[in-house]
N, C-alpha and C. Protein backbone atom coordinates (compact mmCIF):
# COMPACT_ATOMS: atom_id res chain seq x y z
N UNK A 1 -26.54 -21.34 23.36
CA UNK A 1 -25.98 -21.77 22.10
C UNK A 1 -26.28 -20.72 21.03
N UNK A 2 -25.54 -20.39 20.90
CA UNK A 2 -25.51 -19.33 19.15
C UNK A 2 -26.08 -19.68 17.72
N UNK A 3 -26.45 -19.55 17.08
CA UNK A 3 -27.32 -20.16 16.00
C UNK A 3 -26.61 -19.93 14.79
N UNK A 4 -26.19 -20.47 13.86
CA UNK A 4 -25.49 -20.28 12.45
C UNK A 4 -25.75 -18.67 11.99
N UNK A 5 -27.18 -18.63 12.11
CA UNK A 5 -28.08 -17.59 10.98
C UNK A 5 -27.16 -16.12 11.92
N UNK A 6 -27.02 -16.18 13.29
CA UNK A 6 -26.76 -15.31 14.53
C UNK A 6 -25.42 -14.69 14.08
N UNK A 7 -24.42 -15.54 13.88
CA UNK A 7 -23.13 -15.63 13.34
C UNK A 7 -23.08 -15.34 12.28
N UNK A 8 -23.62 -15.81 11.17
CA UNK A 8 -23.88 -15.11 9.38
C UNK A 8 -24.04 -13.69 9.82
N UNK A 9 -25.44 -13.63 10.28
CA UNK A 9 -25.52 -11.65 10.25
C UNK A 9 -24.33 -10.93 11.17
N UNK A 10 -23.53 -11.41 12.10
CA UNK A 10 -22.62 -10.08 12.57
C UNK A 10 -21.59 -10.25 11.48
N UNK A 11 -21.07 -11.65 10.72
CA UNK A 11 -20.31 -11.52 9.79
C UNK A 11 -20.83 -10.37 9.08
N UNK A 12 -21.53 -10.92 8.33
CA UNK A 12 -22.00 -9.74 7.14
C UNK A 12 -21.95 -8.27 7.97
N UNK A 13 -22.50 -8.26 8.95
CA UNK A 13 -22.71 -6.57 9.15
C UNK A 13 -20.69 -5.98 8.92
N UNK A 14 -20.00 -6.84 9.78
CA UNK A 14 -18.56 -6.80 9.94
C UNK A 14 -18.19 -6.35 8.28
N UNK A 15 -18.51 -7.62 7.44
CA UNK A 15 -17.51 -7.54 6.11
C UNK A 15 -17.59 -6.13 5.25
N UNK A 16 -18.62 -5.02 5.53
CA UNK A 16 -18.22 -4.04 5.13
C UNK A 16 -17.04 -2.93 5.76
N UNK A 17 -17.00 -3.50 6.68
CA UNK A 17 -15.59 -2.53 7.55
C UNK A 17 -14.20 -3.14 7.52
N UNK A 18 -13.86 -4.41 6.87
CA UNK A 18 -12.82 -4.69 6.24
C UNK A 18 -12.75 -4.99 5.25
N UNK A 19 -11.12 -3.57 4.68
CA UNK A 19 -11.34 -3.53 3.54
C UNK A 19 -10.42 -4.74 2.52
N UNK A 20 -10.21 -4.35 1.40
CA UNK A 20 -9.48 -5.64 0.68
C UNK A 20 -8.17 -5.25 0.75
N UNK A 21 -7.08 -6.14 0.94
CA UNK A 21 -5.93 -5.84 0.75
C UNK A 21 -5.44 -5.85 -0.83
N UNK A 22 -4.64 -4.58 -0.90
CA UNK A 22 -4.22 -4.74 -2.25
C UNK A 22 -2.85 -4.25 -2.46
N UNK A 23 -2.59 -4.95 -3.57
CA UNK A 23 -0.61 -4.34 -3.41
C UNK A 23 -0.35 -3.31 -4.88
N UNK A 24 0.13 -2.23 -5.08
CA UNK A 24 0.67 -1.80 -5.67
C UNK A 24 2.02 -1.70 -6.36
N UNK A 25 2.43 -1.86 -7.32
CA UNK A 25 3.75 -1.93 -7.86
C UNK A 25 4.10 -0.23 -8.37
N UNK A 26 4.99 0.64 -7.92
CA UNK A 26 5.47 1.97 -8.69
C UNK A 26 6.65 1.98 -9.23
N UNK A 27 6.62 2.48 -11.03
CA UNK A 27 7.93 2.88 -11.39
C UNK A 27 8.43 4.04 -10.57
N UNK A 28 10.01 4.03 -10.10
CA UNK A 28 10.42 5.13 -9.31
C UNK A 28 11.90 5.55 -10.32
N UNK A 29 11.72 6.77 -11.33
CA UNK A 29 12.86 6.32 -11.52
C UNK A 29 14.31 6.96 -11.04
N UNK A 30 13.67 7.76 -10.25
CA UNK A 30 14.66 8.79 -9.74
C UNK A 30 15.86 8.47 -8.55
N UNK A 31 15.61 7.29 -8.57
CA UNK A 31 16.41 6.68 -7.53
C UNK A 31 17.79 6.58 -8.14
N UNK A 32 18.95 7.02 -7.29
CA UNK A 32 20.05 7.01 -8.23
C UNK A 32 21.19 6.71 -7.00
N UNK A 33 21.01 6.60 -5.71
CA UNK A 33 21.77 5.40 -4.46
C UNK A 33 21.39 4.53 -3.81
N UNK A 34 21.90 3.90 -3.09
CA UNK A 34 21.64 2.70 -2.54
C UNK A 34 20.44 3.19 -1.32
N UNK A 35 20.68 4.33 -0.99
CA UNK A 35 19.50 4.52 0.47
C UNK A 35 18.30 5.18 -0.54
N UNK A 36 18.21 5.71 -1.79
CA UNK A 36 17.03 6.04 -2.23
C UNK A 36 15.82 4.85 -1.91
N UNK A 37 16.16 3.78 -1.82
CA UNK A 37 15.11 2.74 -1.62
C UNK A 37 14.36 2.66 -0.24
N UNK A 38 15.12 2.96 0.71
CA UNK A 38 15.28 2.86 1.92
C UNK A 38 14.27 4.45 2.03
N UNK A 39 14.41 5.15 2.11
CA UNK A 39 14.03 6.83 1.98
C UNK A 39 12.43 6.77 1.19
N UNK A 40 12.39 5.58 0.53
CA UNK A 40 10.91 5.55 -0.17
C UNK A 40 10.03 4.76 0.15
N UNK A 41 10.75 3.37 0.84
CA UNK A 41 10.02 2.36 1.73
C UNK A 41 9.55 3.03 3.07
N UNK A 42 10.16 4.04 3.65
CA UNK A 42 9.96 4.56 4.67
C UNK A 42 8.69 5.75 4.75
N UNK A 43 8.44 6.52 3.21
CA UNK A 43 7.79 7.36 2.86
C UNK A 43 6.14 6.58 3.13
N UNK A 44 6.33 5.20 2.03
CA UNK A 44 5.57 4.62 1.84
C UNK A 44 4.97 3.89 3.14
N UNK A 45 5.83 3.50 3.90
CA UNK A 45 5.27 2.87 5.30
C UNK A 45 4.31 3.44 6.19
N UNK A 46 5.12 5.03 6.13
CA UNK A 46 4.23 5.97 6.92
C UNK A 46 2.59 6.50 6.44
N UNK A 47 2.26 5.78 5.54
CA UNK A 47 0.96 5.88 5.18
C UNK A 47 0.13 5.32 5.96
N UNK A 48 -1.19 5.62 6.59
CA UNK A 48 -2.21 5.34 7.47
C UNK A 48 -2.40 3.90 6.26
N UNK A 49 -2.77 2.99 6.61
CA UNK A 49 -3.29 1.53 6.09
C UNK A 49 -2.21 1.09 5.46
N UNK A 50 -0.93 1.38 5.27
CA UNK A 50 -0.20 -0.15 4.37
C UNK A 50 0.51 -1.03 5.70
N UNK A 51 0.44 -1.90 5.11
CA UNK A 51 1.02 -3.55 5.89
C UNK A 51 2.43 -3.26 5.25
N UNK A 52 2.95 -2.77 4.44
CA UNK A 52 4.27 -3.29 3.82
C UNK A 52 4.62 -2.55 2.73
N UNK A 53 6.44 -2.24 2.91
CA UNK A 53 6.18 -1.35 1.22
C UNK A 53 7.61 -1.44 0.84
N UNK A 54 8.57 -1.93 0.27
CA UNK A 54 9.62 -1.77 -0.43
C UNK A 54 9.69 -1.46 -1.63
N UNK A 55 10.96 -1.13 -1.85
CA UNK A 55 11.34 -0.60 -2.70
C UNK A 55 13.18 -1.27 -3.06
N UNK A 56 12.99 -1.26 -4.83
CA UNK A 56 14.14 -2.16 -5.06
C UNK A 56 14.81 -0.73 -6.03
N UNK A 57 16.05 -0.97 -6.12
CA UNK A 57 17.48 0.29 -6.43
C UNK A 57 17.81 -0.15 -8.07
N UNK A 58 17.63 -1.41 -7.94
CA UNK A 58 17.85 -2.16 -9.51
C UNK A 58 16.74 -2.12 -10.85
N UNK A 59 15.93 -2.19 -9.61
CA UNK A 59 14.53 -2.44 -10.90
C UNK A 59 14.08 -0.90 -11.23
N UNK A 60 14.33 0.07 -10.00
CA UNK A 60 13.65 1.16 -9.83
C UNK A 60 12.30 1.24 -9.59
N UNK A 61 12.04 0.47 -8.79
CA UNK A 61 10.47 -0.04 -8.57
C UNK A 61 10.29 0.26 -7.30
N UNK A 62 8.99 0.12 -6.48
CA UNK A 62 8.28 0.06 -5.20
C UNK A 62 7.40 -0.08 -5.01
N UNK A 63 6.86 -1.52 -4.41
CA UNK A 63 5.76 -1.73 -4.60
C UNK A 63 4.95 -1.80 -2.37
N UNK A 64 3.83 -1.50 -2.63
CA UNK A 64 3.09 -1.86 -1.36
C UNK A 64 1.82 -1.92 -1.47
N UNK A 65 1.63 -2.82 -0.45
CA UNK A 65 0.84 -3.78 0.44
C UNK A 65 -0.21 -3.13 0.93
N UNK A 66 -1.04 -2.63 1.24
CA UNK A 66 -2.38 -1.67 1.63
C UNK A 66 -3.31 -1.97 1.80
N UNK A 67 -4.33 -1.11 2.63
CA UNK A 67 -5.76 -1.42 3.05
C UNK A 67 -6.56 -0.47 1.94
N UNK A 68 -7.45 -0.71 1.27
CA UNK A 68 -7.62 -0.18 0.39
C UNK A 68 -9.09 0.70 0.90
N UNK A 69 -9.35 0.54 1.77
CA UNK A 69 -10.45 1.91 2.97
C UNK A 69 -9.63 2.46 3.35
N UNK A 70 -8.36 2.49 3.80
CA UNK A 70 -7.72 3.58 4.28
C UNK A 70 -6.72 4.13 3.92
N UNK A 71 -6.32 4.24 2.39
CA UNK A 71 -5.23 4.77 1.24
C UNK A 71 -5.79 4.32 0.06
N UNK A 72 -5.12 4.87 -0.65
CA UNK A 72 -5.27 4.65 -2.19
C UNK A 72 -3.69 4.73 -2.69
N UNK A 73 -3.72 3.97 -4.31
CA UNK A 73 -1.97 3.92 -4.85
C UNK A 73 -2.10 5.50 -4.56
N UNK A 74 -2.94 6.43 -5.15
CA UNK A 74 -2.44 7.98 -5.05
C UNK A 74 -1.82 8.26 -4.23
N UNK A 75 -2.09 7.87 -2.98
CA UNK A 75 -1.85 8.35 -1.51
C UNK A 75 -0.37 7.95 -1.55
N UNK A 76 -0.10 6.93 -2.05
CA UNK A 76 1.40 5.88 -1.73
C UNK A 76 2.07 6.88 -2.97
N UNK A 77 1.81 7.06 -4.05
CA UNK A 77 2.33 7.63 -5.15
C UNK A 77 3.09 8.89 -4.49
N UNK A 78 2.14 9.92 -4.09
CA UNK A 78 1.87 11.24 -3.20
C UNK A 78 3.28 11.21 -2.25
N UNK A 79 3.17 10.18 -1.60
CA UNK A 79 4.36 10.00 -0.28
C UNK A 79 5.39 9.84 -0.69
N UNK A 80 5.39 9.26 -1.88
CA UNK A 80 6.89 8.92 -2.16
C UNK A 80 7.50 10.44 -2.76
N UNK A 81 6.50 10.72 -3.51
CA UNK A 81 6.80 12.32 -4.45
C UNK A 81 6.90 13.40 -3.36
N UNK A 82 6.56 13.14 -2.34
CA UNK A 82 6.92 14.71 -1.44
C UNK A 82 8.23 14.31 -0.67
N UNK A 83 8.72 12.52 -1.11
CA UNK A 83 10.40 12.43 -0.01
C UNK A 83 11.23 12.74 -1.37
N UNK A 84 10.64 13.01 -2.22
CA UNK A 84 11.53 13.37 -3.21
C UNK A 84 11.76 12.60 -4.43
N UNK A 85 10.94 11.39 -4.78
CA UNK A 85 10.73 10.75 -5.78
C UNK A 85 9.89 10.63 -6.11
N UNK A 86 9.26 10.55 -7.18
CA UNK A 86 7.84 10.65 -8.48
C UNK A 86 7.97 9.44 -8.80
N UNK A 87 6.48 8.86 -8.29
CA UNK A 87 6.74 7.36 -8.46
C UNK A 87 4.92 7.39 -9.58
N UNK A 88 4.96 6.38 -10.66
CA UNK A 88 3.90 6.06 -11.38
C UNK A 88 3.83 4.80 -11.18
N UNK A 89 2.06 4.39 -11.10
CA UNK A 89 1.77 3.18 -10.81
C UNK A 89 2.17 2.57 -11.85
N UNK A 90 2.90 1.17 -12.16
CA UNK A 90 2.64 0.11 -12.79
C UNK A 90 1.18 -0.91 -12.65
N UNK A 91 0.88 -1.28 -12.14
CA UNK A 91 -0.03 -2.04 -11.70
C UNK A 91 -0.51 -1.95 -10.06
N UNK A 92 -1.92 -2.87 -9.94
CA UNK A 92 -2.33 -2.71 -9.05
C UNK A 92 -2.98 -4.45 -8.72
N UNK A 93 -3.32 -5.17 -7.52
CA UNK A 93 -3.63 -6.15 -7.62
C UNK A 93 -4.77 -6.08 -6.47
C-alpha cells in the first residue's frame, strides 16, 4: 500500500518539470490575404512547446497556446517574423 505522504513527494518532485500553460495574443498587421493566417498559424505551430496557434485575417491577430519551459511569446513573435510577418504581443495569460 502506498502512503499519501509517498505520493505528495513524487508529486512535488514532478511539479517542477511541468510547465504552465499560457496563451499569447499577437498584433499581426501585415497580413493582407486570406492564406496570410494560415502561413502564420503554421509558423507558430512549428514551435517546440505550443499546443495551438491561430491566427485571424479580420482582426489581424494571432494568438497561441504554449508551454511556457519550452518557448517564450518571443520565440512565437520570432516565428512568425522570419515567415514574413512582425507580430507584437498584445497580451499574455
Amino acid at each position: 500500500m502506498i502512503k499519501y505522504s509517498t505520493i505528495f513527494i513524487l508529486v512535488a518532485l514532478a511539479a517542477p518539470a511541468l510547465g504552465a500553460e499560457k496563451t499569447a495574443k499577437f498584433s499581426v498587421p501585415g497580413m493582407t490575404c486570406a492564406l496570410c493566417p494560415l502561413t502564420i498559424t503554421t509558423a507558430m505551430s512549428n514551435v517546440e512547446g505550443v499546443v495551438s496557434a491561430t491566427a485571424d485575417f479580420d482582426s489581424k491577430t494571432a494568438t497561441a497556446v504554449f508551454d511556457d519551459t519550452k518557448t517564450s511569446q518571443s520565440a512565437l513573435a520570432e516565428a512568425s517574423a522570419n515567415a514574413g510577418y512582425p507580430a507584437t504581443l498584445l497580451s499574455e495569460q
